[in-house]
PDB file of N, CA and C in Angstrom:
ATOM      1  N   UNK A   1       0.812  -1.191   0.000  1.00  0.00           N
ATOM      2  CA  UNK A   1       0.000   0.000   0.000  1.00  0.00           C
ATOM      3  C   UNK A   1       0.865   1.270   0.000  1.00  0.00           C
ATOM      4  N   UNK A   2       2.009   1.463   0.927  1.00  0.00           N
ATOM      5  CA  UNK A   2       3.050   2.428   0.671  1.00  0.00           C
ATOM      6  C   UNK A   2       3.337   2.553  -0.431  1.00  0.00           C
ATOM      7  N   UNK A   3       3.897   1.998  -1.364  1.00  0.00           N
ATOM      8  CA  UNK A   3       4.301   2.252  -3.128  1.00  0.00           C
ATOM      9  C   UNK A   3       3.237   2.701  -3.846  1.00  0.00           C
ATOM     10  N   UNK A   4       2.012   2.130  -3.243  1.00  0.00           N
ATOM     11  CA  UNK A   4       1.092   2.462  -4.453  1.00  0.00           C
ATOM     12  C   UNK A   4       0.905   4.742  -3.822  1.00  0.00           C
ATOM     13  N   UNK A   5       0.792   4.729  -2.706  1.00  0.00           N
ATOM     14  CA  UNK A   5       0.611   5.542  -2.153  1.00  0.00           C
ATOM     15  C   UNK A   5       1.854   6.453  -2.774  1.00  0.00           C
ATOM     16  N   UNK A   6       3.141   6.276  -2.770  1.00  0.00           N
ATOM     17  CA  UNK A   6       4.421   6.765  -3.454  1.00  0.00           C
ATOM     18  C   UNK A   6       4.004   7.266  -4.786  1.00  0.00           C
ATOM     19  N   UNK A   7       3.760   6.271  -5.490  1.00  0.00           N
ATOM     20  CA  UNK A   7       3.739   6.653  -6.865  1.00  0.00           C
ATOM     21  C   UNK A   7       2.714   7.662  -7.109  1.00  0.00           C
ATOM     22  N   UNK A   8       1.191   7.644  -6.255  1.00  0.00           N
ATOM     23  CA  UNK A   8       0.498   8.258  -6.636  1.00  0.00           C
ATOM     24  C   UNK A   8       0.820   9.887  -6.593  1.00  0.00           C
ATOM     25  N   UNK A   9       1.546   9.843  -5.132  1.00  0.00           N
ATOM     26  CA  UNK A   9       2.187  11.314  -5.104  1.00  0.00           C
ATOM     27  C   UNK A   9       2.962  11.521  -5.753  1.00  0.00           C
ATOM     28  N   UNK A  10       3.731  10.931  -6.599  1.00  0.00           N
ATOM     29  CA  UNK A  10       4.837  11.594  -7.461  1.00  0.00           C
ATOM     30  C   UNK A  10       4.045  11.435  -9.139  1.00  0.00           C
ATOM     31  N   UNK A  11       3.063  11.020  -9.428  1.00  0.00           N
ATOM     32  CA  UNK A  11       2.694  11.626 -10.031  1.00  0.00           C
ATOM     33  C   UNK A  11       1.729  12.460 -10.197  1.00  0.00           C
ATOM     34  N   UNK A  12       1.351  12.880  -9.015  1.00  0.00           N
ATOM     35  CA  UNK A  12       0.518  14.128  -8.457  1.00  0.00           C
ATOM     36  C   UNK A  12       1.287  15.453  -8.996  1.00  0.00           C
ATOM     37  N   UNK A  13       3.060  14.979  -8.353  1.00  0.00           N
ATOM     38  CA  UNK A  13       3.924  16.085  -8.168  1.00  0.00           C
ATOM     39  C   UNK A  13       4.179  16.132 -10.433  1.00  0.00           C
ATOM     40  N   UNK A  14       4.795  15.652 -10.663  1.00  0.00           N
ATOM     41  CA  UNK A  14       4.646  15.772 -11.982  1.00  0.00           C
ATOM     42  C   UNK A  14       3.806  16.192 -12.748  1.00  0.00           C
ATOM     43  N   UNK A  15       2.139  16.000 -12.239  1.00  0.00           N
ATOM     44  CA  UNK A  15       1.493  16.142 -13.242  1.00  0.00           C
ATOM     45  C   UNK A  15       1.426  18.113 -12.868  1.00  0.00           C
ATOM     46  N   UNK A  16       1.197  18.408 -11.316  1.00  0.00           N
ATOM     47  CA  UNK A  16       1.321  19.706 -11.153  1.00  0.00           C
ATOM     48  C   UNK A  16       2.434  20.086 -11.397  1.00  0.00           C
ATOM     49  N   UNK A  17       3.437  19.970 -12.095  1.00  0.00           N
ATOM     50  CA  UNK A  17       4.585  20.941 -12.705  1.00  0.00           C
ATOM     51  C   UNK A  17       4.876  20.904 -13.635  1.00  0.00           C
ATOM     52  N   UNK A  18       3.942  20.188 -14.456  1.00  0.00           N
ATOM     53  CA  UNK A  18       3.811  19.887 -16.069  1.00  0.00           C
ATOM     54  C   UNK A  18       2.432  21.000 -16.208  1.00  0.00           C
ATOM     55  N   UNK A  19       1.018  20.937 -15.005  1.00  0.00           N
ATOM     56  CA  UNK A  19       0.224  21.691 -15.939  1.00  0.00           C
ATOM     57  C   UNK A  19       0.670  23.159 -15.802  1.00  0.00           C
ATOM     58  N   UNK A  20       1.680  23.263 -14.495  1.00  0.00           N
ATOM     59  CA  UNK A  20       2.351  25.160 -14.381  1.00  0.00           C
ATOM     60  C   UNK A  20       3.251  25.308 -15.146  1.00  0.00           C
ATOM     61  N   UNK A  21       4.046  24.443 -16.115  1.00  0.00           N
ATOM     62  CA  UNK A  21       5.316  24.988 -17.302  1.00  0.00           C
ATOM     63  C   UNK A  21       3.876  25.381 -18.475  1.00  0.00           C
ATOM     64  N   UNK A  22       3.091  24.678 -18.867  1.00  0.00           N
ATOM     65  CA  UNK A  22       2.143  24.758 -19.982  1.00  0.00           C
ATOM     66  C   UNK A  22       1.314  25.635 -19.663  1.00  0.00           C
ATOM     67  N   UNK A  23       1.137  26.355 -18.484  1.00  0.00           N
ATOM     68  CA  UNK A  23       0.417  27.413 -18.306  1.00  0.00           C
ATOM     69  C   UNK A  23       0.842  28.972 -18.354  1.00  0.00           C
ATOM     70  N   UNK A  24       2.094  28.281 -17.730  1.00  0.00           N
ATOM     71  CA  UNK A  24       2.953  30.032 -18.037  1.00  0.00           C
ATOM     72  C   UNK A  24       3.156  29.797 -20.065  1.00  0.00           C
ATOM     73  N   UNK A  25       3.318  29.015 -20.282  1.00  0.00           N
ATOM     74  CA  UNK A  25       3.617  29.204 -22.104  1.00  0.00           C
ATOM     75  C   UNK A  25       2.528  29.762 -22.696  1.00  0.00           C
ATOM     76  N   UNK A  26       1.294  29.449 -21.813  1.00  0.00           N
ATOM     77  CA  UNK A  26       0.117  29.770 -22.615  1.00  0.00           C
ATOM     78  C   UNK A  26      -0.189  30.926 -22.838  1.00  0.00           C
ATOM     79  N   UNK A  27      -0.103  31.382 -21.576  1.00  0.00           N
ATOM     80  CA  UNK A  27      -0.231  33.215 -21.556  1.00  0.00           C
ATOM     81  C   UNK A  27       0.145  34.036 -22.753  1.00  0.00           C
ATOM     82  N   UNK A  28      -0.847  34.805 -23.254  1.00  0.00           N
ATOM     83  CA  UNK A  28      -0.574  35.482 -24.286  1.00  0.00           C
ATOM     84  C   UNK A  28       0.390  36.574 -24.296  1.00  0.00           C
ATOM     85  N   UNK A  29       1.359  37.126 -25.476  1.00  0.00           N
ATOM     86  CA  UNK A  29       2.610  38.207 -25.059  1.00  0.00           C
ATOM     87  C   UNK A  29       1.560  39.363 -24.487  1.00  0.00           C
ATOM     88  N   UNK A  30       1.694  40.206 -24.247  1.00  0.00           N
ATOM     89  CA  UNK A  30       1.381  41.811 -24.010  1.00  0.00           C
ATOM     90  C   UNK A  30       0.893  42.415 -24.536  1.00  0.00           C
ATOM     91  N   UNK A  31      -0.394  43.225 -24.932  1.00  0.00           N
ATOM     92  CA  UNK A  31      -0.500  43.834 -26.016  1.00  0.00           C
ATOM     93  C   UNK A  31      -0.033  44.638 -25.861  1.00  0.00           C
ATOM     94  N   UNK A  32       0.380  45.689 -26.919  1.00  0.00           N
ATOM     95  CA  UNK A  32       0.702  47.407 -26.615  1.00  0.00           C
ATOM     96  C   UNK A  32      -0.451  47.945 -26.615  1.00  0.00           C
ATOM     97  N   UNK A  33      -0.535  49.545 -25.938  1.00  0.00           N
ATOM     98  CA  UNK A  33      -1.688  49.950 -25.738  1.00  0.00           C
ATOM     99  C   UNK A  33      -1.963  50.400 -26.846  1.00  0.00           C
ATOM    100  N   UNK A  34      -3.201  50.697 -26.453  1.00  0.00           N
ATOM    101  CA  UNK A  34      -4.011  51.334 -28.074  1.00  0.00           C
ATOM    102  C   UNK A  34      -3.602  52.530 -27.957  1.00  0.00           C
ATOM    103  N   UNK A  35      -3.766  52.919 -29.331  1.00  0.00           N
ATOM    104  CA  UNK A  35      -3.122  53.983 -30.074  1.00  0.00           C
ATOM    105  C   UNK A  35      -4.924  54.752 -30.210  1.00  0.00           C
ATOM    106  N   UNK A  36      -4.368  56.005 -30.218  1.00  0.00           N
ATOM    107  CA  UNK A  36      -5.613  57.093 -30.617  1.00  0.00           C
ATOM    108  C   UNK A  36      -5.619  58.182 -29.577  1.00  0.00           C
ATOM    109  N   UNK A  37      -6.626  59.243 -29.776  1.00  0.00           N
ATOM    110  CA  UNK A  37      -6.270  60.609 -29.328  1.00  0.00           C
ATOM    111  C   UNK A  37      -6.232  60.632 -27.665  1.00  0.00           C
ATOM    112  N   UNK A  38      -7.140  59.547 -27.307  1.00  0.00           N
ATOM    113  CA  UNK A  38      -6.931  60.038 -25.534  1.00  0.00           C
ATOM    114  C   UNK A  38      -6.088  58.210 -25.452  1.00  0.00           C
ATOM    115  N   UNK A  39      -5.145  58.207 -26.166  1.00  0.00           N
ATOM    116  CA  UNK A  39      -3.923  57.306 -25.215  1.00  0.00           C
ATOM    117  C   UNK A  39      -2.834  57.398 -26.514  1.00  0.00           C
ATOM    118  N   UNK A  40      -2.378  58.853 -25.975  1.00  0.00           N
ATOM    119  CA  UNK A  40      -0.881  59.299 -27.187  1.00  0.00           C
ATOM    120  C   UNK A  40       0.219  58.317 -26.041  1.00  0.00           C
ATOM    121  N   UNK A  41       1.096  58.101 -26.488  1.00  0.00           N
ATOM    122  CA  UNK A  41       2.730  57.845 -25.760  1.00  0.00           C
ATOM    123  C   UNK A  41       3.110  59.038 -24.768  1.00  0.00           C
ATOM    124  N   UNK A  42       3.497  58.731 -23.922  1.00  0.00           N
ATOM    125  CA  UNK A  42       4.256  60.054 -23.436  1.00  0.00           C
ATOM    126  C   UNK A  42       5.550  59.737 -23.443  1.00  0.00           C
ATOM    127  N   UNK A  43       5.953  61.129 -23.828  1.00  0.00           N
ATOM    128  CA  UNK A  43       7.872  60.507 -24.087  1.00  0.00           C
ATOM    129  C   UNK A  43       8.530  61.255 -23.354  1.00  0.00           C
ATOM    130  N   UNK A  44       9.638  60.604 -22.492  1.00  0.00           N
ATOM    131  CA  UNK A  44      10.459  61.179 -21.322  1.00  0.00           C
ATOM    132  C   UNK A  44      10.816  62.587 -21.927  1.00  0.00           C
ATOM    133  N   UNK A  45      10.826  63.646 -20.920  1.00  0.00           N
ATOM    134  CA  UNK A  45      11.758  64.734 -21.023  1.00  0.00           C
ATOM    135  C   UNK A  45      13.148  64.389 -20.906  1.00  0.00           C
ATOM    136  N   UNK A  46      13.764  65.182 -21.655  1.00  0.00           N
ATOM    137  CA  UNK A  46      15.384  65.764 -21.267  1.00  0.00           C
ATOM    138  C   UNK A  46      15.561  66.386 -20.104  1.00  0.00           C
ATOM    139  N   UNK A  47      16.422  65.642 -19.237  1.00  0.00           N
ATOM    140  CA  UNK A  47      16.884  66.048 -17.794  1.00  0.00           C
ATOM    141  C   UNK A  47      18.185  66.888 -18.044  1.00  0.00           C
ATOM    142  N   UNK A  48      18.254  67.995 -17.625  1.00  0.00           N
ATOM    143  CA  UNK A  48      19.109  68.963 -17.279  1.00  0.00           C
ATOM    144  C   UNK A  48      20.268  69.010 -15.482  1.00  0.00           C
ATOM    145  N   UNK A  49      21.261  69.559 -15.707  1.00  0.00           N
ATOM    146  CA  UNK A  49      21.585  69.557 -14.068  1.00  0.00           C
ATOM    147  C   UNK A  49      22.130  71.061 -14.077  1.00  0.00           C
ATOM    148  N   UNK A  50      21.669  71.423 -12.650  1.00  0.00           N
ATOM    149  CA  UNK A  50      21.749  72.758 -12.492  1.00  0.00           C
ATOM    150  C   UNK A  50      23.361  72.975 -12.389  1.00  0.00           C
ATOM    151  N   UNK A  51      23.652  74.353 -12.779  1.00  0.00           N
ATOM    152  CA  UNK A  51      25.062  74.583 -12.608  1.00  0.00           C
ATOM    153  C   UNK A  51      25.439  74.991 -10.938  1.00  0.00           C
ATOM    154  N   UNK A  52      24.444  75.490 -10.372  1.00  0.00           N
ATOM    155  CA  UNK A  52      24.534  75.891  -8.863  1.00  0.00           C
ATOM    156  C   UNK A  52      24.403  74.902  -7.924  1.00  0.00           C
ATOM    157  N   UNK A  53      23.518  73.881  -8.026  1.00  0.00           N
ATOM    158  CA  UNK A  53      22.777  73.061  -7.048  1.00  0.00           C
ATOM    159  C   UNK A  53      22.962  71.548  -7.123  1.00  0.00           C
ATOM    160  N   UNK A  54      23.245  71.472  -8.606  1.00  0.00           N
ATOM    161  CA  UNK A  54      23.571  70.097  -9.329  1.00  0.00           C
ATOM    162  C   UNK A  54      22.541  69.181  -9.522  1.00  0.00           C
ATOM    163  N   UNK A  55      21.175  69.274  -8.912  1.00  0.00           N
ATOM    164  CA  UNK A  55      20.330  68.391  -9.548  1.00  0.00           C
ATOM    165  C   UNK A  55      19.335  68.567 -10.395  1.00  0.00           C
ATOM    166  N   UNK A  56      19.274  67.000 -11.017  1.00  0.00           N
ATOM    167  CA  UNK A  56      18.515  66.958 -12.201  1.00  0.00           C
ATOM    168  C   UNK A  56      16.917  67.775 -12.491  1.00  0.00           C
ATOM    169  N   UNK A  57      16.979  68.488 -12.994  1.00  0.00           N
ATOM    170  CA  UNK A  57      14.909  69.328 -13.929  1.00  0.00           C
ATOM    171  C   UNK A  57      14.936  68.416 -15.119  1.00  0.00           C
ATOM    172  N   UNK A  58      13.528  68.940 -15.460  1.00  0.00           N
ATOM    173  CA  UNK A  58      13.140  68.588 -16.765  1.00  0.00           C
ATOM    174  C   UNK A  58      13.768  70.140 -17.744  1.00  0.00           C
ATOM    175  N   UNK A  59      14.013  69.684 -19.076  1.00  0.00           N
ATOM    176  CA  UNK A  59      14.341  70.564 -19.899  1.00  0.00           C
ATOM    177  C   UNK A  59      13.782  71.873 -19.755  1.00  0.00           C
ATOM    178  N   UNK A  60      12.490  71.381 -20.095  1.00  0.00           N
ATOM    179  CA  UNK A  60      11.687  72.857 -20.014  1.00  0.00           C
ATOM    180  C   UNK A  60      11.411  73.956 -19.040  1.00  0.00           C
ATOM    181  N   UNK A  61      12.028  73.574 -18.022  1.00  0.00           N
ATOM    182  CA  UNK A  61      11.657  74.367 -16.746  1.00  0.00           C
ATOM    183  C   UNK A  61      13.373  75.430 -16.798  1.00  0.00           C
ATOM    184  N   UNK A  62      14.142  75.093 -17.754  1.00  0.00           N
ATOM    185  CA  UNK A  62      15.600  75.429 -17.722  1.00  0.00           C
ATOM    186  C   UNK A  62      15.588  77.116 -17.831  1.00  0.00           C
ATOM    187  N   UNK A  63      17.066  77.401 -16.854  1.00  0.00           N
ATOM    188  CA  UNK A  63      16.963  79.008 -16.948  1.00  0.00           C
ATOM    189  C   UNK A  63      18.297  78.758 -17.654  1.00  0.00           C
ATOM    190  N   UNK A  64      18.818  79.815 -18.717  1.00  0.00           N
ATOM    191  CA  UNK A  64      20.307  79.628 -19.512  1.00  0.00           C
ATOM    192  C   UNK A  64      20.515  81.464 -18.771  1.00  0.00           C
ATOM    193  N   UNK A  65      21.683  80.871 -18.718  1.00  0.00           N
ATOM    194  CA  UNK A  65      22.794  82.579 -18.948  1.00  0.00           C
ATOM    195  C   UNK A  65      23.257  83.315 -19.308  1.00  0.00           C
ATOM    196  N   UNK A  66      24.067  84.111 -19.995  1.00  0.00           N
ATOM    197  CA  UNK A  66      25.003  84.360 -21.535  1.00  0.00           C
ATOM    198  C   UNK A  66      26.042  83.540 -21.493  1.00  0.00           C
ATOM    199  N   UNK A  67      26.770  82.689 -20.523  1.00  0.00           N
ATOM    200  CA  UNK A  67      27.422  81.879 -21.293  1.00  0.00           C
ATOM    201  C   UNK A  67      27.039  80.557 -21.447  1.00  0.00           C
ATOM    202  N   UNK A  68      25.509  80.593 -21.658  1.00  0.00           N
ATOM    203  CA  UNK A  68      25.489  79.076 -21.997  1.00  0.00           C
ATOM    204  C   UNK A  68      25.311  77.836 -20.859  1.00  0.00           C
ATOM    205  N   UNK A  69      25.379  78.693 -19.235  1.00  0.00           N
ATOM    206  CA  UNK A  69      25.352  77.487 -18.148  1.00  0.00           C
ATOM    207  C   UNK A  69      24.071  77.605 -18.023  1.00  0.00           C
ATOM    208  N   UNK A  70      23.249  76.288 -17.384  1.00  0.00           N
ATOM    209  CA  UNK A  70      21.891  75.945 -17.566  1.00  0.00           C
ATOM    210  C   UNK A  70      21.972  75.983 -15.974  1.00  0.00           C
ATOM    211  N   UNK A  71      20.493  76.956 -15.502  1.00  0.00           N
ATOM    212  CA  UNK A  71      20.339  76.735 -14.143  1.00  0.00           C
ATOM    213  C   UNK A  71      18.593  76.282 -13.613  1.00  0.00           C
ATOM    214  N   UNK A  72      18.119  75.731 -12.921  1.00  0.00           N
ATOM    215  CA  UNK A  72      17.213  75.432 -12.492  1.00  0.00           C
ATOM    216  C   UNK A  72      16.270  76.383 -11.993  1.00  0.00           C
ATOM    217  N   UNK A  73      16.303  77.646 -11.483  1.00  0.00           N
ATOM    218  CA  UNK A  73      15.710  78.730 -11.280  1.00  0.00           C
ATOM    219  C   UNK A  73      16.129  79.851 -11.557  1.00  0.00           C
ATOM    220  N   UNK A  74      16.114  81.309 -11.767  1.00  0.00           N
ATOM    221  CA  UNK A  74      16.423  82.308 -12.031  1.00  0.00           C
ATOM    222  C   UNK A  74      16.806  82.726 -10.739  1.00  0.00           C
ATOM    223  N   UNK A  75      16.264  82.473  -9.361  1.00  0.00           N
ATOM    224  CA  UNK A  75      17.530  82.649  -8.558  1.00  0.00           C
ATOM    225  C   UNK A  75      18.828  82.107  -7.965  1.00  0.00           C
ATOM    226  N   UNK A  76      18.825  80.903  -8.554  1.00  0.00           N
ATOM    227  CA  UNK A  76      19.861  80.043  -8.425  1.00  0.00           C
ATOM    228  C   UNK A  76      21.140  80.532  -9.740  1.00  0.00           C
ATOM    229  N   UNK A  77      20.591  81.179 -10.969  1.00  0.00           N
ATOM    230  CA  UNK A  77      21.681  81.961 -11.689  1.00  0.00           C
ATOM    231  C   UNK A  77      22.113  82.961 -10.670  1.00  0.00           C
ATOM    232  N   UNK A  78      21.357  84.201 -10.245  1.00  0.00           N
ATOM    233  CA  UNK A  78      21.496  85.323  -9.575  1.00  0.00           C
ATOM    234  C   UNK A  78      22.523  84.565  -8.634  1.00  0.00           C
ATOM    235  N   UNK A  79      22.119  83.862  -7.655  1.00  0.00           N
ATOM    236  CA  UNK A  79      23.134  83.734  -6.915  1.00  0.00           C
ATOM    237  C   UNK A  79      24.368  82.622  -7.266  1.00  0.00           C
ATOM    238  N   UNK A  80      24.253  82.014  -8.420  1.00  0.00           N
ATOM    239  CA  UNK A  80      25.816  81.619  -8.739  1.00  0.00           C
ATOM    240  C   UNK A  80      26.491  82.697  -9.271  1.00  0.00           C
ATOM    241  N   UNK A  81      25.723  83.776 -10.007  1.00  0.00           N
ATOM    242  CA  UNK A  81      26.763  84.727 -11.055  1.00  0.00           C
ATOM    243  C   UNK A  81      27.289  85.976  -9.669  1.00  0.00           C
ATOM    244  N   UNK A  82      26.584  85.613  -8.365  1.00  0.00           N
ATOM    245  CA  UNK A  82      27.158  86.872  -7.520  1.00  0.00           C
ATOM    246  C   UNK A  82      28.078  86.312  -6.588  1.00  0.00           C
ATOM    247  N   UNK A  83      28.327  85.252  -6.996  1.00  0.00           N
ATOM    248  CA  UNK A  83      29.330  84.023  -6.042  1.00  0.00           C
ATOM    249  C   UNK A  83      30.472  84.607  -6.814  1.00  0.00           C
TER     250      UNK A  83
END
């Protein structure tokens, strides 16, 4: 009665790790999302680093100088150019 009892559990154990490999395969890939006017992509900004403070903004929020150094606020120029 032990063996028969053995075998039955090991192929209990087999048959449950045969139907979880064939189940993860089954799963379909991902779709991408739909495309159209209320679900555009959003695409990362360009990160900037301040010349005063050193951390990263988004592009657009950027203050420039005359020579060209990029600062994060207009008082963070003021007070690097009076340093």
């Amino acid at each position: 009665m032990s063996r028969f009892l053995f075998w039955l559990a090991l192929l209990l154990l087999v048959w449950l790790a045969l139907k979880k490999k064939f189940k993860q395969r089954a799963r379909p890939p991902s779709a991408p999302p739909p495309a159209g006017p209320g679900h555009l992509p959003v695409e990362a900004e360009k990160l900037l680093r301040c010349t005063h403070c050193q951390v990263a903004f988004p592009a657009s929020e950027a203050v420039y100088d005359v020579q060209g150094r990029v600062f994060c606020s207009a008082e963070h120029q003021q007070q690097h150019t009076a340093s």
